[in-house]
PDB file of N, CA and C in Angstrom:
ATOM      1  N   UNK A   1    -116.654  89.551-140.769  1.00  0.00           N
ATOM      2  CA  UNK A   1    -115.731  89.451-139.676  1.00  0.00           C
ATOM      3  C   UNK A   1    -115.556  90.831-139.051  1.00  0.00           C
ATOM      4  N   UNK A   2    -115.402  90.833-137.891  1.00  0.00           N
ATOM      5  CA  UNK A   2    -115.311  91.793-137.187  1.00  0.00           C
ATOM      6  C   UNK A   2    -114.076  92.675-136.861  1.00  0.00           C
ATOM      7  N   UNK A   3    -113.662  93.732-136.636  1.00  0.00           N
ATOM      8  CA  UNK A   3    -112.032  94.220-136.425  1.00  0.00           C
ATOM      9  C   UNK A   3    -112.154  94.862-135.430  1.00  0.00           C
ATOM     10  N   UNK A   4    -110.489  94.354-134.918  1.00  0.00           N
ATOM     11  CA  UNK A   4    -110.282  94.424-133.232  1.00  0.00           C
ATOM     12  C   UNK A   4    -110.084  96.075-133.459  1.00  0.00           C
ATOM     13  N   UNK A   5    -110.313  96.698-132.524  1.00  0.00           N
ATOM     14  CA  UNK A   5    -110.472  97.979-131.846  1.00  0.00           C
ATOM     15  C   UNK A   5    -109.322  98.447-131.400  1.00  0.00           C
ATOM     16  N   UNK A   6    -108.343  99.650-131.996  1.00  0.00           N
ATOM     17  CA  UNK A   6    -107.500  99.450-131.160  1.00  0.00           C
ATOM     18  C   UNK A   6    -106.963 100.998-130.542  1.00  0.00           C
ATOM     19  N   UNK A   7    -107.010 101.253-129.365  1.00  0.00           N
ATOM     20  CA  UNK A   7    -106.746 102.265-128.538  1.00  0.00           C
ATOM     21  C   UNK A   7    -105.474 103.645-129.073  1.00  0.00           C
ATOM     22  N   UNK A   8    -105.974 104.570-129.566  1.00  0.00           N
ATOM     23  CA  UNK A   8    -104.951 105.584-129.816  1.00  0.00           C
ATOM     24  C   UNK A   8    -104.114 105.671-128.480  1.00  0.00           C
ATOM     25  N   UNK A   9    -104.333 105.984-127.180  1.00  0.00           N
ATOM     26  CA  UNK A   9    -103.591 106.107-126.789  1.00  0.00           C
ATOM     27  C   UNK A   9    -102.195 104.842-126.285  1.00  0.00           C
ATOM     28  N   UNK A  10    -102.967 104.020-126.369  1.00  0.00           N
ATOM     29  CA  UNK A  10    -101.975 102.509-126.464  1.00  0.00           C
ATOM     30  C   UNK A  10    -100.843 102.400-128.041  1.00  0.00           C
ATOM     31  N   UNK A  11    -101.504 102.984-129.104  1.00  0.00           N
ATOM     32  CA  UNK A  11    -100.034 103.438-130.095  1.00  0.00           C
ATOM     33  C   UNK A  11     -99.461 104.342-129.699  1.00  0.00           C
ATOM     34  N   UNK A  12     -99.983 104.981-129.161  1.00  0.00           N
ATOM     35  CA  UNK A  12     -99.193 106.282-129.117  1.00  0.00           C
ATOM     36  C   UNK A  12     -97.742 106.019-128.034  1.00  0.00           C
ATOM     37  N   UNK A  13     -98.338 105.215-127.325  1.00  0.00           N
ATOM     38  CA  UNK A  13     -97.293 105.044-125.627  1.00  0.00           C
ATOM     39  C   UNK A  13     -96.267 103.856-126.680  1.00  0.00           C
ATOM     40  N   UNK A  14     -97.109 102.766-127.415  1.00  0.00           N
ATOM     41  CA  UNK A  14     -95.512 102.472-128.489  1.00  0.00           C
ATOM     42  C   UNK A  14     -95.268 103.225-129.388  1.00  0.00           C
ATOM     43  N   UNK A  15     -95.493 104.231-129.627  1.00  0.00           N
ATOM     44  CA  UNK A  15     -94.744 104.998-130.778  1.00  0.00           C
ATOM     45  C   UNK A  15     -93.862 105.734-129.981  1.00  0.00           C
ATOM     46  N   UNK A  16     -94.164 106.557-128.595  1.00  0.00           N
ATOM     47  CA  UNK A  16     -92.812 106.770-127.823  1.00  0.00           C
ATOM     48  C   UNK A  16     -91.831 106.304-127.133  1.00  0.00           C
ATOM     49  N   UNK A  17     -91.897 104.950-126.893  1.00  0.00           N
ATOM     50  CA  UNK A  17     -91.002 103.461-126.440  1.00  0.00           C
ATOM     51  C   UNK A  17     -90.075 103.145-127.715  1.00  0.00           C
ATOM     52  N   UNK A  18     -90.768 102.832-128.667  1.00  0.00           N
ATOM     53  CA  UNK A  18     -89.722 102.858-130.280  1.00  0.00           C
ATOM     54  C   UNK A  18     -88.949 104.127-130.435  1.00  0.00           C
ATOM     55  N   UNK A  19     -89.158 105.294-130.141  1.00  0.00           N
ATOM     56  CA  UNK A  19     -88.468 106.710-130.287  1.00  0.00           C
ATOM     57  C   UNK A  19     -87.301 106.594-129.225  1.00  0.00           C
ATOM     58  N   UNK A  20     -87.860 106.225-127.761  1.00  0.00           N
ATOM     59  CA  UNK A  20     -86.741 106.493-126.923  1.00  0.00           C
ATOM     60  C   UNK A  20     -85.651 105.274-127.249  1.00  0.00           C
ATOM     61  N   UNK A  21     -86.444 104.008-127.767  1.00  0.00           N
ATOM     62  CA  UNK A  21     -84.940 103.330-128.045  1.00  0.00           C
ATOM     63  C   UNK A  21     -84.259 103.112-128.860  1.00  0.00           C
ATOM     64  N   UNK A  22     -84.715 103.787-130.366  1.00  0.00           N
ATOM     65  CA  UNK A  22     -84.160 104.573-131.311  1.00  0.00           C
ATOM     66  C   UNK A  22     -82.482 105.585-130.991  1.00  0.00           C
ATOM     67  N   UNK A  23     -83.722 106.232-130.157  1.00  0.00           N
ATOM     68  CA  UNK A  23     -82.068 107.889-129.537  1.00  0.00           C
ATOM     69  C   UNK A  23     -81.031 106.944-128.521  1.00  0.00           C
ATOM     70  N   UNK A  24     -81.789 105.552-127.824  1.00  0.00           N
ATOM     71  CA  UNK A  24     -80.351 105.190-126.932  1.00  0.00           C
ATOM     72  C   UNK A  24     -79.895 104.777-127.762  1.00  0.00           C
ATOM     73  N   UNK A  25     -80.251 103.748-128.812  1.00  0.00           N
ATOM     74  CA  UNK A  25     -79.362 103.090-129.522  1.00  0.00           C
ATOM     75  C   UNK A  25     -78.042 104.110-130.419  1.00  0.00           C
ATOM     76  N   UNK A  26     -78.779 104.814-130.523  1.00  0.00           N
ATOM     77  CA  UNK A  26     -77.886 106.378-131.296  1.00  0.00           C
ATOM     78  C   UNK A  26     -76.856 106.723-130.690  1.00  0.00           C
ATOM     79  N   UNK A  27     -77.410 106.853-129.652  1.00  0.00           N
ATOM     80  CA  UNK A  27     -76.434 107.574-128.022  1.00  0.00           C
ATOM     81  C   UNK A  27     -75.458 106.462-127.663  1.00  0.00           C
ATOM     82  N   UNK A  28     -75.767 105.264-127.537  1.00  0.00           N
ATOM     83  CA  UNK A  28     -74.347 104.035-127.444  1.00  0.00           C
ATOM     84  C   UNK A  28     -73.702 104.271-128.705  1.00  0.00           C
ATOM     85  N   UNK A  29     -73.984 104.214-129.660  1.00  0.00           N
ATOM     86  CA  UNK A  29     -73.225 104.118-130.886  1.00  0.00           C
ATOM     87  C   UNK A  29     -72.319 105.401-131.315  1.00  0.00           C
ATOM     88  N   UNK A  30     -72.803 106.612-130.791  1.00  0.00           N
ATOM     89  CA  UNK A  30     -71.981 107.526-130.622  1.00  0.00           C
ATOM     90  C   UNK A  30     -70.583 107.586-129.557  1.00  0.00           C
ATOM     91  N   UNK A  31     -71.212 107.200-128.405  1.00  0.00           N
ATOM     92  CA  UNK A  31     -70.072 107.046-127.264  1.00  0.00           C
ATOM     93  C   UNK A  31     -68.870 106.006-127.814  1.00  0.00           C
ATOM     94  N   UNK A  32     -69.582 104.913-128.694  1.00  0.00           N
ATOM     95  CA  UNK A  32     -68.629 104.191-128.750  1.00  0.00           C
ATOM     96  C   UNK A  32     -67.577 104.512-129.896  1.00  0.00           C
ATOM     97  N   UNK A  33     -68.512 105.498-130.667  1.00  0.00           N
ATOM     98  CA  UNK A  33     -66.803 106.100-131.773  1.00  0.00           C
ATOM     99  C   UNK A  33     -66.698 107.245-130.949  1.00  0.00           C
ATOM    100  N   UNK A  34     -66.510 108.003-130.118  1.00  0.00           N
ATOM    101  CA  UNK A  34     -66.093 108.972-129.607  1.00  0.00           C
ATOM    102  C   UNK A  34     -64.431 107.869-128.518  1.00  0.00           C
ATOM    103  N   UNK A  35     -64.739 107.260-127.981  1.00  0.00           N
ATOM    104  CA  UNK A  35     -64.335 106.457-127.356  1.00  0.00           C
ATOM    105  C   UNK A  35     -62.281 106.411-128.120  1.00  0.00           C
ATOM    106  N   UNK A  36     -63.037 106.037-129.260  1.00  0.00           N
ATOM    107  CA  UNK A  36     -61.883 105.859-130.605  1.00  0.00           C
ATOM    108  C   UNK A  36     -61.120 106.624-130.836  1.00  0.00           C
ATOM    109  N   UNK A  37     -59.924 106.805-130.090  1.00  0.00           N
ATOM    110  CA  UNK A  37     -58.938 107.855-130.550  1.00  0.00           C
ATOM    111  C   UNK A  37     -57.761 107.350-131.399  1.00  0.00           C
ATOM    112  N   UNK A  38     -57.555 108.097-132.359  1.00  0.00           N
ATOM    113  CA  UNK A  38     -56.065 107.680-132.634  1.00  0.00           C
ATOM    114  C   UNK A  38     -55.028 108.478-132.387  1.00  0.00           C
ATOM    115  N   UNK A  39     -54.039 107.482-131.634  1.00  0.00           N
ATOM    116  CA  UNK A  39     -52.506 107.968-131.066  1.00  0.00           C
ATOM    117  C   UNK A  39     -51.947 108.925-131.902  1.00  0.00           C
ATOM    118  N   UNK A  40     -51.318 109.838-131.470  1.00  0.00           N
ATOM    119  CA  UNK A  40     -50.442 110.857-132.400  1.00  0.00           C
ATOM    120  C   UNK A  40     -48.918 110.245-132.366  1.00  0.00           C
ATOM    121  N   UNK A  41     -48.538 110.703-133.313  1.00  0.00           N
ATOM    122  CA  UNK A  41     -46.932 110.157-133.238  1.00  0.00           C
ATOM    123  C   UNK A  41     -46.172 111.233-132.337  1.00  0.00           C
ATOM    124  N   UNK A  42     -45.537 110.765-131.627  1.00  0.00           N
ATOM    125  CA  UNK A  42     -44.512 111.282-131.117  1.00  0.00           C
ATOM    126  C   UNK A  42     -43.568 112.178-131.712  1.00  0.00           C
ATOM    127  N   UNK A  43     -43.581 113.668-131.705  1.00  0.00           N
ATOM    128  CA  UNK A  43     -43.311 114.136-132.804  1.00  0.00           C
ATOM    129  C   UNK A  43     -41.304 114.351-132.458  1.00  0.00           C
ATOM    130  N   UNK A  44     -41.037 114.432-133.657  1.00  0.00           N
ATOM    131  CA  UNK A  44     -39.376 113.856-133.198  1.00  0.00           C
ATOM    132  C   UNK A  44     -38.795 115.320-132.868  1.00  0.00           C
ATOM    133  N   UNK A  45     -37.250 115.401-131.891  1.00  0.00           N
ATOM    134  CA  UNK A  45     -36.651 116.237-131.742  1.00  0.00           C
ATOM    135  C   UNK A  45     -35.949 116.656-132.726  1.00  0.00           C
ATOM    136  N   UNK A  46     -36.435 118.167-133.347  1.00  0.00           N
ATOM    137  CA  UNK A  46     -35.628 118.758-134.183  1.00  0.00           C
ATOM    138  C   UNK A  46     -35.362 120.178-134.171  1.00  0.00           C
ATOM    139  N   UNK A  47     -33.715 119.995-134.050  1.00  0.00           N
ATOM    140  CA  UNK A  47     -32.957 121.122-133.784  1.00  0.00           C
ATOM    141  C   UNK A  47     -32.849 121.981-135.117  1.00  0.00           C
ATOM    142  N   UNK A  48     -32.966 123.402-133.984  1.00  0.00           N
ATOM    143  CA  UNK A  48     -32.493 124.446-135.424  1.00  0.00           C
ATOM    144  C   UNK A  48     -31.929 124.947-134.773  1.00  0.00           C
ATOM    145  N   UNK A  49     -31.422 125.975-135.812  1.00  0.00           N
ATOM    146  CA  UNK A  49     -30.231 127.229-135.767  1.00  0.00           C
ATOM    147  C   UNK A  49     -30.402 128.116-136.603  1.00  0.00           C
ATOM    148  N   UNK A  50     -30.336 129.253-135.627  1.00  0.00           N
ATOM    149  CA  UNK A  50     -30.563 130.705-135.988  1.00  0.00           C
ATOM    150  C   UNK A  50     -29.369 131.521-136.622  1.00  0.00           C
ATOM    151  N   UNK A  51     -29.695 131.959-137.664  1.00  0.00           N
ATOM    152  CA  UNK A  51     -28.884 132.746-138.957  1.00  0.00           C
ATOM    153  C   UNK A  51     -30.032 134.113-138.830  1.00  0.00           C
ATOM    154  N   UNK A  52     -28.520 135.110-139.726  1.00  0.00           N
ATOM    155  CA  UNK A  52     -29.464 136.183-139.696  1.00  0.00           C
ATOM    156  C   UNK A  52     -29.543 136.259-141.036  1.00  0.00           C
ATOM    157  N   UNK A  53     -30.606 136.527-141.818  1.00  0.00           N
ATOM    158  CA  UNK A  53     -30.457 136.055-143.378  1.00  0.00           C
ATOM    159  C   UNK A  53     -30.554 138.036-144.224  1.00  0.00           C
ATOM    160  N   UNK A  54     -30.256 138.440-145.389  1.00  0.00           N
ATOM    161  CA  UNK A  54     -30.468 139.523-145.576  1.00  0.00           C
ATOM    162  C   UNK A  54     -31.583 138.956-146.836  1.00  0.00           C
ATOM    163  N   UNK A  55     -32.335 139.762-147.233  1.00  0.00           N
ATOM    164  CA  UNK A  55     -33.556 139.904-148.038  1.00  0.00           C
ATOM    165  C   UNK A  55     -33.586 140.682-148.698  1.00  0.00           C
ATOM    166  N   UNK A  56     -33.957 140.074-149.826  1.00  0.00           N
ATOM    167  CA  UNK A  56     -34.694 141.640-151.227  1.00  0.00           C
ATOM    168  C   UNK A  56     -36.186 142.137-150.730  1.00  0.00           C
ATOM    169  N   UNK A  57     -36.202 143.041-151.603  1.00  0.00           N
ATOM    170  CA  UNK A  57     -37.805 143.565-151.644  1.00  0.00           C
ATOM    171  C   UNK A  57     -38.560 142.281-151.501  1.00  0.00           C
ATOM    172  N   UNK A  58     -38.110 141.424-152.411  1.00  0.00           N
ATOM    173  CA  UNK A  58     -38.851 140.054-153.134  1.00  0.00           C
ATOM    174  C   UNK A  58     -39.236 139.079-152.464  1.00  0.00           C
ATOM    175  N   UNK A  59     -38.441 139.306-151.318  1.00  0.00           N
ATOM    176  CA  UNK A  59     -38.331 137.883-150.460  1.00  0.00           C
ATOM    177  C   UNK A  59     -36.885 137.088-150.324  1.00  0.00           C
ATOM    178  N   UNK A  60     -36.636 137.382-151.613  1.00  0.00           N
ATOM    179  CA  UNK A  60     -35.422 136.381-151.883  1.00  0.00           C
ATOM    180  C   UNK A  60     -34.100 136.752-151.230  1.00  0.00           C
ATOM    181  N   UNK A  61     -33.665 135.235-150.310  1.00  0.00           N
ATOM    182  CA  UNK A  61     -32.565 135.532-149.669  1.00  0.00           C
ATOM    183  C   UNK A  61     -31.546 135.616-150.310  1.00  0.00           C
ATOM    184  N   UNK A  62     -30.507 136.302-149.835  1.00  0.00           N
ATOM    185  CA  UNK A  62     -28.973 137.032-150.728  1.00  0.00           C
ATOM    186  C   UNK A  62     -28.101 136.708-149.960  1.00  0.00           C
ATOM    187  N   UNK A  63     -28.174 136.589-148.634  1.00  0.00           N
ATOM    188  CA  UNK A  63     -27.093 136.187-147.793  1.00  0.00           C
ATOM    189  C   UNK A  63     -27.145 135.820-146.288  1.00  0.00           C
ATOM    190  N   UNK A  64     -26.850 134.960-146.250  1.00  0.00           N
ATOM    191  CA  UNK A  64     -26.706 134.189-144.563  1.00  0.00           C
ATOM    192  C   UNK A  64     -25.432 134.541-143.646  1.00  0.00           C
ATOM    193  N   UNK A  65     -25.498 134.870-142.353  1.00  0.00           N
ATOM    194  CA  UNK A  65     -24.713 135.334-141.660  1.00  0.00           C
ATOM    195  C   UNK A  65     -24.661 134.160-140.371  1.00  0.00           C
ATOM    196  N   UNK A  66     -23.619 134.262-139.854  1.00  0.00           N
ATOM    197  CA  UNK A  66     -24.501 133.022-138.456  1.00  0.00           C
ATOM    198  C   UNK A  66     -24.921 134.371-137.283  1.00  0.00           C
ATOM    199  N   UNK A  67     -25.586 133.842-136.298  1.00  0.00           N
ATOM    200  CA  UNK A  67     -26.136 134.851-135.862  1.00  0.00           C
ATOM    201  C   UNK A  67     -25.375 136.312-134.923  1.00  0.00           C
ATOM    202  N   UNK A  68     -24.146 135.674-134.156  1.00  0.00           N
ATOM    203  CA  UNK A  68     -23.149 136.885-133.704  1.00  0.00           C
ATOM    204  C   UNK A  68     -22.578 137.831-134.616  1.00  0.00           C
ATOM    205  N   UNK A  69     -22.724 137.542-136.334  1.00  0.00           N
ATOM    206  CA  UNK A  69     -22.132 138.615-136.900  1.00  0.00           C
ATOM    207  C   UNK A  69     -23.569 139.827-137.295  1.00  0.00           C
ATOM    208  N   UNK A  70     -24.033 140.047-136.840  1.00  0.00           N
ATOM    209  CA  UNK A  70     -25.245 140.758-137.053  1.00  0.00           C
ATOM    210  C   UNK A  70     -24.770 142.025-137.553  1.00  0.00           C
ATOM    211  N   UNK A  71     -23.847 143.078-137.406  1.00  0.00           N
ATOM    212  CA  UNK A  71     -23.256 144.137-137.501  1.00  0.00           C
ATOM    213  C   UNK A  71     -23.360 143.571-139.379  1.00  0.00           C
ATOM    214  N   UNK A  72     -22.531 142.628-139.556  1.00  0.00           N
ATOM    215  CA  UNK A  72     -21.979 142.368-140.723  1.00  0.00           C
ATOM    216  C   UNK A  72     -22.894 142.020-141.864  1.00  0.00           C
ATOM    217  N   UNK A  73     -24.120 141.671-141.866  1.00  0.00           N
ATOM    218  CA  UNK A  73     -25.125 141.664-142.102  1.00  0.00           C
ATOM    219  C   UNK A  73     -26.129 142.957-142.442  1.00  0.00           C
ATOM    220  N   UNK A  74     -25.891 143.724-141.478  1.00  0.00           N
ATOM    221  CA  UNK A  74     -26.766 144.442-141.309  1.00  0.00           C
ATOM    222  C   UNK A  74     -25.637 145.402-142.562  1.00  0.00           C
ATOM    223  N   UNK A  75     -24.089 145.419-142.506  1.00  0.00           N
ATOM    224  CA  UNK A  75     -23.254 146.472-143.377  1.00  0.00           C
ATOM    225  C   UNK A  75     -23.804 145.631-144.779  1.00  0.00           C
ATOM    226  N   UNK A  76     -24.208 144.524-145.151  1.00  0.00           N
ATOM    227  CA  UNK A  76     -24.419 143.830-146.412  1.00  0.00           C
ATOM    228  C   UNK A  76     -25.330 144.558-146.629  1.00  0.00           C
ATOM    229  N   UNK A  77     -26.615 144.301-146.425  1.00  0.00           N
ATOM    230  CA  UNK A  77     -27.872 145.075-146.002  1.00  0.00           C
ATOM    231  C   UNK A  77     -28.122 146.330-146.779  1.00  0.00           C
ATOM    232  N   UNK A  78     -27.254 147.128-146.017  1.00  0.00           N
ATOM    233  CA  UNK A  78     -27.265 148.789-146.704  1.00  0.00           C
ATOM    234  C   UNK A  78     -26.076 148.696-147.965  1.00  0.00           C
ATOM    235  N   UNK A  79     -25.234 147.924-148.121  1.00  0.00           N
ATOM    236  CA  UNK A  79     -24.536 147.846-149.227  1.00  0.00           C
ATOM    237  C   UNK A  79     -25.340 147.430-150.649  1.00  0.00           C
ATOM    238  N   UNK A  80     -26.030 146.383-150.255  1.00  0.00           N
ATOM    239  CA  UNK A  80     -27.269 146.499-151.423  1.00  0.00           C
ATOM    240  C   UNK A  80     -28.236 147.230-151.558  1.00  0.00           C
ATOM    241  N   UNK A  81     -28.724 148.466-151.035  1.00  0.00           N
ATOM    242  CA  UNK A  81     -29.685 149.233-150.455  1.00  0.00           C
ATOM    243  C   UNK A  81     -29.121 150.025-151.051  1.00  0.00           C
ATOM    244  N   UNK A  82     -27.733 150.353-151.481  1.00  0.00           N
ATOM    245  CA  UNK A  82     -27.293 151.980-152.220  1.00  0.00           C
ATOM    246  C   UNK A  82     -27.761 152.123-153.526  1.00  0.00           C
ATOM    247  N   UNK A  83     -27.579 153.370-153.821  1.00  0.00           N
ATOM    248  CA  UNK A  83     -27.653 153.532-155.788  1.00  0.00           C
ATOM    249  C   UNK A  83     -28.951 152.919-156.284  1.00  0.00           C
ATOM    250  N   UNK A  84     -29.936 153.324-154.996  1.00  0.00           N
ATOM    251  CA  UNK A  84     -31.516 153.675-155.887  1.00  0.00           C
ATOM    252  C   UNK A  84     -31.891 152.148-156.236  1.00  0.00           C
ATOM    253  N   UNK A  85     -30.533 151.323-155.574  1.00  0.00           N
ATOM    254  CA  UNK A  85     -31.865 149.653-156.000  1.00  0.00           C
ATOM    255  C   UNK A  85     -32.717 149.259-155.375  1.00  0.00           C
ATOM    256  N   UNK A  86     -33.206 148.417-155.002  1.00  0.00           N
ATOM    257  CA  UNK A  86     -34.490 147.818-154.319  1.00  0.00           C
ATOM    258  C   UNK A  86     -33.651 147.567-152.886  1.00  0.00           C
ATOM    259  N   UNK A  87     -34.554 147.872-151.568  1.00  0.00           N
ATOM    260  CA  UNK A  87     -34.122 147.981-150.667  1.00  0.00           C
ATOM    261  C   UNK A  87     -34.112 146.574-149.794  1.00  0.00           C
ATOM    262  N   UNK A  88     -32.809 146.359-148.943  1.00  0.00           N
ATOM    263  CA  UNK A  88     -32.559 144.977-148.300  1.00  0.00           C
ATOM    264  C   UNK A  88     -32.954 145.133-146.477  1.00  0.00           C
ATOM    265  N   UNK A  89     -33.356 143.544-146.328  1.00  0.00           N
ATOM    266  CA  UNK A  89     -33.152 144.284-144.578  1.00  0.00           C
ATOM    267  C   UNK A  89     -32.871 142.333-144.395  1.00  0.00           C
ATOM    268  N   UNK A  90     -32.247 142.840-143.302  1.00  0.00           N
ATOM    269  CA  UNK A  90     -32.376 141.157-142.765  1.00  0.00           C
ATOM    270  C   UNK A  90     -33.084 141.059-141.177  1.00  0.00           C
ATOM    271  N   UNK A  91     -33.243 139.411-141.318  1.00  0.00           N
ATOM    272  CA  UNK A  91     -34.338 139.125-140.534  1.00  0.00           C
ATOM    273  C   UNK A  91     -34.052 137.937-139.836  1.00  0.00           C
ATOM    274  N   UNK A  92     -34.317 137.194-138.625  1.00  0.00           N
ATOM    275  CA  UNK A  92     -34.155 136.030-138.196  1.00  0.00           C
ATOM    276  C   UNK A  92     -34.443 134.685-139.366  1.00  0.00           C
ATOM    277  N   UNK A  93     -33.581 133.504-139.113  1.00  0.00           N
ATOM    278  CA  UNK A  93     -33.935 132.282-140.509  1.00  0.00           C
ATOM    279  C   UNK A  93     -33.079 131.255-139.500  1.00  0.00           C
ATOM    280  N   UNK A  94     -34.496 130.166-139.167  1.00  0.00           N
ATOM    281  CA  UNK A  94     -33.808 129.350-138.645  1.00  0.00           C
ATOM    282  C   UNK A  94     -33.978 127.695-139.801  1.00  0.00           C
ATOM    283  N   UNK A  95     -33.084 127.264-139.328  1.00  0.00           N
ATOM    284  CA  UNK A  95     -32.491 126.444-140.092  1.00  0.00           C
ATOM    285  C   UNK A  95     -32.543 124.825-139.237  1.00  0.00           C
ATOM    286  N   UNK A  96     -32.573 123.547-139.771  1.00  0.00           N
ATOM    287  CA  UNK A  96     -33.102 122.389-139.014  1.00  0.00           C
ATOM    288  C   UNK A  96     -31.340 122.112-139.035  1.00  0.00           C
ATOM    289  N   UNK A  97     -30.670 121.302-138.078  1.00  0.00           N
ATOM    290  CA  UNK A  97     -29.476 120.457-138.334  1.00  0.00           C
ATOM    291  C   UNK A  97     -29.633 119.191-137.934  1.00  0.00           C
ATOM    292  N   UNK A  98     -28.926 119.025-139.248  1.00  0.00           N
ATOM    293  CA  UNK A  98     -29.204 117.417-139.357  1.00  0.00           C
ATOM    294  C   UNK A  98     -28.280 116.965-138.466  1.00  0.00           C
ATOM    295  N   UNK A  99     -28.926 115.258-137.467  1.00  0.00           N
ATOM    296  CA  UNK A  99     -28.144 114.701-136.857  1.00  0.00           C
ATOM    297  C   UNK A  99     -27.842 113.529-137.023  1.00  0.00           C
ATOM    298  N   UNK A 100     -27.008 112.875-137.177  1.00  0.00           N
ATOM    299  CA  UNK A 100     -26.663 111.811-137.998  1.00  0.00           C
ATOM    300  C   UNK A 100     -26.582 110.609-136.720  1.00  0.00           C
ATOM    301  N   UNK A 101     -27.378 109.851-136.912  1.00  0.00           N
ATOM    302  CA  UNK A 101     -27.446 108.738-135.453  1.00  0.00           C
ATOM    303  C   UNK A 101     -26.940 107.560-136.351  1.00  0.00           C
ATOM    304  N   UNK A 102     -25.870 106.708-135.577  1.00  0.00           N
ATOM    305  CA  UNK A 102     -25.513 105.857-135.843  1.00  0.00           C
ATOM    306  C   UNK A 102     -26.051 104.262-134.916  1.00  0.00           C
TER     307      UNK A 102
END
């Protein structure tokens, strides 16, 4: 029996017809999860309030002031700062307040 003959360049022209519809099929399937967003939540209103807080070396807060007494704060400050201990400074500390919805 005899065998059919078959043209390189005739595979070749389907081997690049199967390639290009390979990459569209790729290319729809991409668009269509790009497409896909998910909603963010609405992020809620939350209030703060500014304190002036005093600080150790450490980090660790020692005392909260509300924010107009700053003078008073700042006299805490150097009051822990005397007699060679570890030195204080204060710094802005804001704070969330809770609102109570009925």
């Amino acid at each position: 029996m005899a065998r059919k003959v078959v043209s390189r360049k005739a595979k070749a022209a389907e081997a690049e017809a199967a390639e290009k519809q390979a990459t569209a099929k790729k290319k729809a399937t991409k668009k269509r999860a790009s497409t896909r967003k998910s909603k963010k939540k609405a992020a809620e209103n939350v209030r703060l309030r500014l304190y002036w807080g005093v600080f150790s070396q450490n980090l660790k807060r020692v005392a909260v002031f509300e924010f107009d007494q700053k003078k008073e704060a700042e006299k805490r400050a150097t009051e822990l700062s005397k007699g060679g201990k570890s030195p204080h400074f204060i710094q802005k500390v804001k704070e969330e307040i809770k609102i109570e919805v009925e």
